[in-house]
PDB file of N, CA and C in Angstrom:
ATOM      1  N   UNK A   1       0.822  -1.194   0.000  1.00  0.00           N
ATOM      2  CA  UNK A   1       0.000   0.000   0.000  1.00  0.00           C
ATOM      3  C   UNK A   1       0.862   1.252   0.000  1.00  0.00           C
ATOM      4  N   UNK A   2       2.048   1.284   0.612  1.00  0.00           N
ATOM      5  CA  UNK A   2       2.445   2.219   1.139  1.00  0.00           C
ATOM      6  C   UNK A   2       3.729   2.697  -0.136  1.00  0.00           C
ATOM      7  N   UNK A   3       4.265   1.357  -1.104  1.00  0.00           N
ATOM      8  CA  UNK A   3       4.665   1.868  -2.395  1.00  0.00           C
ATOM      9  C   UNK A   3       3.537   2.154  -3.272  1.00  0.00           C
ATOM     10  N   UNK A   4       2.723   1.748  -3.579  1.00  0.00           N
ATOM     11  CA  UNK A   4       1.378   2.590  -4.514  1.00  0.00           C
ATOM     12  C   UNK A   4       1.461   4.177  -4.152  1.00  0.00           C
ATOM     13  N   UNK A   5       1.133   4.296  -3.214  1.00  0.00           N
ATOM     14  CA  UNK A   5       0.738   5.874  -2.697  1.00  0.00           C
ATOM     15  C   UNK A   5       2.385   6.765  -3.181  1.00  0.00           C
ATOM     16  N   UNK A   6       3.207   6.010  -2.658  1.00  0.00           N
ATOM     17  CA  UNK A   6       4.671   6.441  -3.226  1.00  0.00           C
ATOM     18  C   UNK A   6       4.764   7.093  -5.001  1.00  0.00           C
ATOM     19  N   UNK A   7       4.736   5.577  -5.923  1.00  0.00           N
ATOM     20  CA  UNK A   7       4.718   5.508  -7.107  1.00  0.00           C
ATOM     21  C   UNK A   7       3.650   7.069  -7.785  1.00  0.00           C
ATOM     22  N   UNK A   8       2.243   6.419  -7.134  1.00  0.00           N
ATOM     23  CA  UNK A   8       1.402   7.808  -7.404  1.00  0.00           C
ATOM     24  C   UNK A   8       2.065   9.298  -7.344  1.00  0.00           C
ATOM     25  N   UNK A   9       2.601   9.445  -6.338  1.00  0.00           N
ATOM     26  CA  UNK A   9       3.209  10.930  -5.764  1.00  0.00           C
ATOM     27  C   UNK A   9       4.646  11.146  -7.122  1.00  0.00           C
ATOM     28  N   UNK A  10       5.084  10.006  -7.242  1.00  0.00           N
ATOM     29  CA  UNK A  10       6.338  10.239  -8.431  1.00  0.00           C
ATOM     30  C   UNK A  10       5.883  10.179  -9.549  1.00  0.00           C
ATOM     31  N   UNK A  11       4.342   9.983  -9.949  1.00  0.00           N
ATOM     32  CA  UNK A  11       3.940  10.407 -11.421  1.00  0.00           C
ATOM     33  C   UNK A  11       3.684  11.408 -11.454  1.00  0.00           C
ATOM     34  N   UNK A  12       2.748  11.990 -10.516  1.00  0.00           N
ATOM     35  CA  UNK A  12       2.380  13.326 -10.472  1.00  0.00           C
ATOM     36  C   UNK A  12       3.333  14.114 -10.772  1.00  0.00           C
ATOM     37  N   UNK A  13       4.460  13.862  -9.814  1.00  0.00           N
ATOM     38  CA  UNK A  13       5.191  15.388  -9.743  1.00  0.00           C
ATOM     39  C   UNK A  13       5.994  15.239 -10.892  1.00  0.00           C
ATOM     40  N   UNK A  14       6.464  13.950 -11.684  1.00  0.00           N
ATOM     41  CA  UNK A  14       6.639  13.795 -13.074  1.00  0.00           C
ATOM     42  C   UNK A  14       5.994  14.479 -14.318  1.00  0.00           C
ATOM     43  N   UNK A  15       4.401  14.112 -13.673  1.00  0.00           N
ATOM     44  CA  UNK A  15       3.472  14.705 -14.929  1.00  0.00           C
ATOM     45  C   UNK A  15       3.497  16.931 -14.992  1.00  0.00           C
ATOM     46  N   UNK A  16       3.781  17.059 -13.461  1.00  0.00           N
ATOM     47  CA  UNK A  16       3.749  18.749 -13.276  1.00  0.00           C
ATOM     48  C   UNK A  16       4.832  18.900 -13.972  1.00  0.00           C
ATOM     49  N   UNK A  17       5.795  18.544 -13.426  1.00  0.00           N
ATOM     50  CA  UNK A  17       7.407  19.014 -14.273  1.00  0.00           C
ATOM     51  C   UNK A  17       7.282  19.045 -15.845  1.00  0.00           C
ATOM     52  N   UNK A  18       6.868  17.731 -16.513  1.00  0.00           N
ATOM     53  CA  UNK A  18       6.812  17.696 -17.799  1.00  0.00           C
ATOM     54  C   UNK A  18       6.487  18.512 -18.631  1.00  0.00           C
ATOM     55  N   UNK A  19       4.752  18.928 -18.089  1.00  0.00           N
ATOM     56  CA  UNK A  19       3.940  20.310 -18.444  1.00  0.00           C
ATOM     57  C   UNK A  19       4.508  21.707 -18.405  1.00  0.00           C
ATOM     58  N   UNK A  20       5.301  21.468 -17.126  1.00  0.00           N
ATOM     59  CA  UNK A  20       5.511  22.577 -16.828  1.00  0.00           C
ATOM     60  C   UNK A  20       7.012  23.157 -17.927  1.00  0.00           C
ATOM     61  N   UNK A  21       7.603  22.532 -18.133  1.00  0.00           N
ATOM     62  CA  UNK A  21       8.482  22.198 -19.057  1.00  0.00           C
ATOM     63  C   UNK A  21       8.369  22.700 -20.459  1.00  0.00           C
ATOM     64  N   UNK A  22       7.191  21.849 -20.545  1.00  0.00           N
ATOM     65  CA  UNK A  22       6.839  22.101 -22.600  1.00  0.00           C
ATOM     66  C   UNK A  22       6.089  23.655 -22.287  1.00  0.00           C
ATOM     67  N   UNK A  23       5.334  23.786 -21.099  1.00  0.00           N
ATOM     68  CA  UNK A  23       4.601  25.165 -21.281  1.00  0.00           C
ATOM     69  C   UNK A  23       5.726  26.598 -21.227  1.00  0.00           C
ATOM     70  N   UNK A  24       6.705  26.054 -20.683  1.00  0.00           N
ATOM     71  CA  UNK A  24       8.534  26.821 -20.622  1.00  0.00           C
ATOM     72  C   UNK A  24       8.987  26.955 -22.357  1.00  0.00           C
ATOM     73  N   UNK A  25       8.989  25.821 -22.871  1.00  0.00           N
ATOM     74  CA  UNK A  25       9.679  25.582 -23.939  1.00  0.00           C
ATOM     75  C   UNK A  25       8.196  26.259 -25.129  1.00  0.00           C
ATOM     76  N   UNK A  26       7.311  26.067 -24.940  1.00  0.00           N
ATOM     77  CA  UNK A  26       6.376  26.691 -25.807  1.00  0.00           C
ATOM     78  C   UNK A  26       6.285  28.309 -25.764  1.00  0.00           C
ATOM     79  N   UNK A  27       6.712  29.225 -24.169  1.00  0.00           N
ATOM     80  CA  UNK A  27       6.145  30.265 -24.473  1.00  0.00           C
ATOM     81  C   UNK A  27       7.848  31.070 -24.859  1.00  0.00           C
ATOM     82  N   UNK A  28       9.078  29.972 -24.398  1.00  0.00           N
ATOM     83  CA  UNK A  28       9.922  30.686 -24.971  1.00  0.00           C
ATOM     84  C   UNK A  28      10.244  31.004 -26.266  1.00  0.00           C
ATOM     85  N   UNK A  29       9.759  30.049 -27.483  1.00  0.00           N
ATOM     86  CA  UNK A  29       9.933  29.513 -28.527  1.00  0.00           C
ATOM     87  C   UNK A  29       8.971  29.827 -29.754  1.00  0.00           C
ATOM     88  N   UNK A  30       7.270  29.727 -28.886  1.00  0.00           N
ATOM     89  CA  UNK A  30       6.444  29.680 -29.792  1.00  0.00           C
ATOM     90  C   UNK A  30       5.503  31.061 -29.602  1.00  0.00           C
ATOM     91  N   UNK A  31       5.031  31.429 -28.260  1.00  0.00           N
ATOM     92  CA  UNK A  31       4.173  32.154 -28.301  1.00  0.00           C
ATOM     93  C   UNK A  31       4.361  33.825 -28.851  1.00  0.00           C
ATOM     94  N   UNK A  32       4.949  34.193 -29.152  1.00  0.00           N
ATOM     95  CA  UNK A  32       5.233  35.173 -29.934  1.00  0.00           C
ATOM     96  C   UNK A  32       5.325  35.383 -31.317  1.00  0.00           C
ATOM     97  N   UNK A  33       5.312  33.651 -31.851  1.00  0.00           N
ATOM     98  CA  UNK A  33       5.149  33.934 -32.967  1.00  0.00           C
ATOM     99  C   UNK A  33       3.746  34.196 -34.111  1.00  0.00           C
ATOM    100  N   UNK A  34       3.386  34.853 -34.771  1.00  0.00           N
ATOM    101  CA  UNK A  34       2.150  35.162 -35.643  1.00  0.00           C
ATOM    102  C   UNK A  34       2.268  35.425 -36.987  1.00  0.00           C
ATOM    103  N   UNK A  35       1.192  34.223 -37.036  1.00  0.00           N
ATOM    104  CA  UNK A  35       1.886  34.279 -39.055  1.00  0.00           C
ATOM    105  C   UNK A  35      -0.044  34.925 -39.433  1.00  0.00           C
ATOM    106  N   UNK A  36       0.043  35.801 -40.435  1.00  0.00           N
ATOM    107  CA  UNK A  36      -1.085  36.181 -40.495  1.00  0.00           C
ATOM    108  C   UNK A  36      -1.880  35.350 -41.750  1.00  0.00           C
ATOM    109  N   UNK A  37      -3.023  35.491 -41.558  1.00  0.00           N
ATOM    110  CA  UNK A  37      -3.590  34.299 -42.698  1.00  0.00           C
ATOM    111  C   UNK A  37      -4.750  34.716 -43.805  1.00  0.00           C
ATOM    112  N   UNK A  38      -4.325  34.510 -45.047  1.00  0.00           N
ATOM    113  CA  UNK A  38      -5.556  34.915 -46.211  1.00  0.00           C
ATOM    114  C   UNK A  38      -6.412  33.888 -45.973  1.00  0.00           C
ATOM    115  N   UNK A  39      -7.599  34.226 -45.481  1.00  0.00           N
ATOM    116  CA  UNK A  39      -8.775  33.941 -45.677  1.00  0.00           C
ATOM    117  C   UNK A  39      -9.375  33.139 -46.824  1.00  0.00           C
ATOM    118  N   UNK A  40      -9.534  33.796 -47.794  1.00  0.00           N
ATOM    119  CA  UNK A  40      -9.617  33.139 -49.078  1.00  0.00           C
ATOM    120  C   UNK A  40      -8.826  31.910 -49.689  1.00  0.00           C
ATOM    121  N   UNK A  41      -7.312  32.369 -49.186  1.00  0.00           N
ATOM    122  CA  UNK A  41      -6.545  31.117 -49.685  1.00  0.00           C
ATOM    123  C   UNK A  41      -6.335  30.176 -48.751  1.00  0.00           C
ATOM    124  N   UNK A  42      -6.557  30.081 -47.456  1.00  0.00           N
ATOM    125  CA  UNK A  42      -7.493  29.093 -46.721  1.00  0.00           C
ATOM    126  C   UNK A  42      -7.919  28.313 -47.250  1.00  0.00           C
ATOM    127  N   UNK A  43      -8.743  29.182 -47.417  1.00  0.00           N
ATOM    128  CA  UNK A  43     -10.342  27.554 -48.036  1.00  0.00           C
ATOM    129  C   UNK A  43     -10.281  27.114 -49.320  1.00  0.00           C
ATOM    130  N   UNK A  44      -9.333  28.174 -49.906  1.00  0.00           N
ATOM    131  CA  UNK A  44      -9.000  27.012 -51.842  1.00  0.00           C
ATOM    132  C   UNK A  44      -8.547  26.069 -51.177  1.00  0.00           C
ATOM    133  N   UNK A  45      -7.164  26.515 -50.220  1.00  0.00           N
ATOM    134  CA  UNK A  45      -6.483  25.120 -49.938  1.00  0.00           C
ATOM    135  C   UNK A  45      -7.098  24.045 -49.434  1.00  0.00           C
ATOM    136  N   UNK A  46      -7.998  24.273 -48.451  1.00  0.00           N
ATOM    137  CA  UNK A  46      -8.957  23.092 -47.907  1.00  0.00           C
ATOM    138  C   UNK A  46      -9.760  22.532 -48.732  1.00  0.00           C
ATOM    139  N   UNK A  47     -10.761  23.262 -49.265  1.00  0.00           N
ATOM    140  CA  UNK A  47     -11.809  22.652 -50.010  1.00  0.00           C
ATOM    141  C   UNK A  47     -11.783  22.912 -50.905  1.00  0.00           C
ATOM    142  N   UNK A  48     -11.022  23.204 -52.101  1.00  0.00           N
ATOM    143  CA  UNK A  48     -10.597  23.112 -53.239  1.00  0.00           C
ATOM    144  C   UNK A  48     -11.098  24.511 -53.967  1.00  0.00           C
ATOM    145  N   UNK A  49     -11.072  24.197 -55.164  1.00  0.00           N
ATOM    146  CA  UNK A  49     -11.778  25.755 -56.053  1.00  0.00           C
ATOM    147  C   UNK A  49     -13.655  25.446 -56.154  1.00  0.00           C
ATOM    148  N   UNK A  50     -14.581  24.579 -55.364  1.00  0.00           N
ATOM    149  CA  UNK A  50     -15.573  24.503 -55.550  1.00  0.00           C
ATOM    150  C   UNK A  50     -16.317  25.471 -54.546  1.00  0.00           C
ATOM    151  N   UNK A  51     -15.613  26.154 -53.897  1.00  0.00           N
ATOM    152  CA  UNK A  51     -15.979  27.505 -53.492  1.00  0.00           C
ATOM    153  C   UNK A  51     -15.858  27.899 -53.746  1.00  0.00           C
ATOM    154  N   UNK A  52     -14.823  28.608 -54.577  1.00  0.00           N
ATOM    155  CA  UNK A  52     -15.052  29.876 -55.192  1.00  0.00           C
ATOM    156  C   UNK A  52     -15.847  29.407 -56.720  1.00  0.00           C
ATOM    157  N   UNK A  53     -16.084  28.502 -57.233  1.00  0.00           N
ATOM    158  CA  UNK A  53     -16.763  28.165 -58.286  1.00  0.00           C
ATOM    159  C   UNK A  53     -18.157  28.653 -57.757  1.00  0.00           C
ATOM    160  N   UNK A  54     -18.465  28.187 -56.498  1.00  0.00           N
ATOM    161  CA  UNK A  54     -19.735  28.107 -56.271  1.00  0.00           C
ATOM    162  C   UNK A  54     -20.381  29.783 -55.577  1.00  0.00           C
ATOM    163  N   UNK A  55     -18.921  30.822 -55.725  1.00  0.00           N
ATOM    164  CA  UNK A  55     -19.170  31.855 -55.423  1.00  0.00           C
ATOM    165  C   UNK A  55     -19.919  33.040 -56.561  1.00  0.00           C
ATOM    166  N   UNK A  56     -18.558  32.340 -57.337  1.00  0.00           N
ATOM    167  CA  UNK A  56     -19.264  32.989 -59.250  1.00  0.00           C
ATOM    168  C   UNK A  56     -20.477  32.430 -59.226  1.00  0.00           C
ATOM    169  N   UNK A  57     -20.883  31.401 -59.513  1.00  0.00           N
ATOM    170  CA  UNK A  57     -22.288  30.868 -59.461  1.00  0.00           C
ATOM    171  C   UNK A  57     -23.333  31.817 -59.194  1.00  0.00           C
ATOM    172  N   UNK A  58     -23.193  32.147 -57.772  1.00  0.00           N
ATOM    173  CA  UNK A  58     -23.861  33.148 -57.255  1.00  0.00           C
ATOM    174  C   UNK A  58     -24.145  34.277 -57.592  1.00  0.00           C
TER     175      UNK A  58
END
């Protein structure tokens, strides 16, 4: 019983560190960065030219 309760306590503070870690390594690395995005060329890329086909249409 008394290694269970152990093991438990060394994942946890495993699982905080880890997080805490990538959320270190994400805001040094990533959060500042901003790529700005066309709208339009979005959705050709996703769903092909049958939106804007279906815009002329209109």
């Amino acid at each position: 019983m008394l290694n269970t309760n152990r093991f438990s306590c060394e994942i946890t503070f495993a699982i905080i560190i880890k997080f805490t870690l990538f959320g270190l390594v994400w805001w040094l690395f990533f959060a500042g960065q901003k790529i700005k995005v066309d709208e339009q060329q979005l959705t050709n890329r996703l769903l092909g030219d049958t939106v804007s086909k279906q815009e002329k249409i209109q």
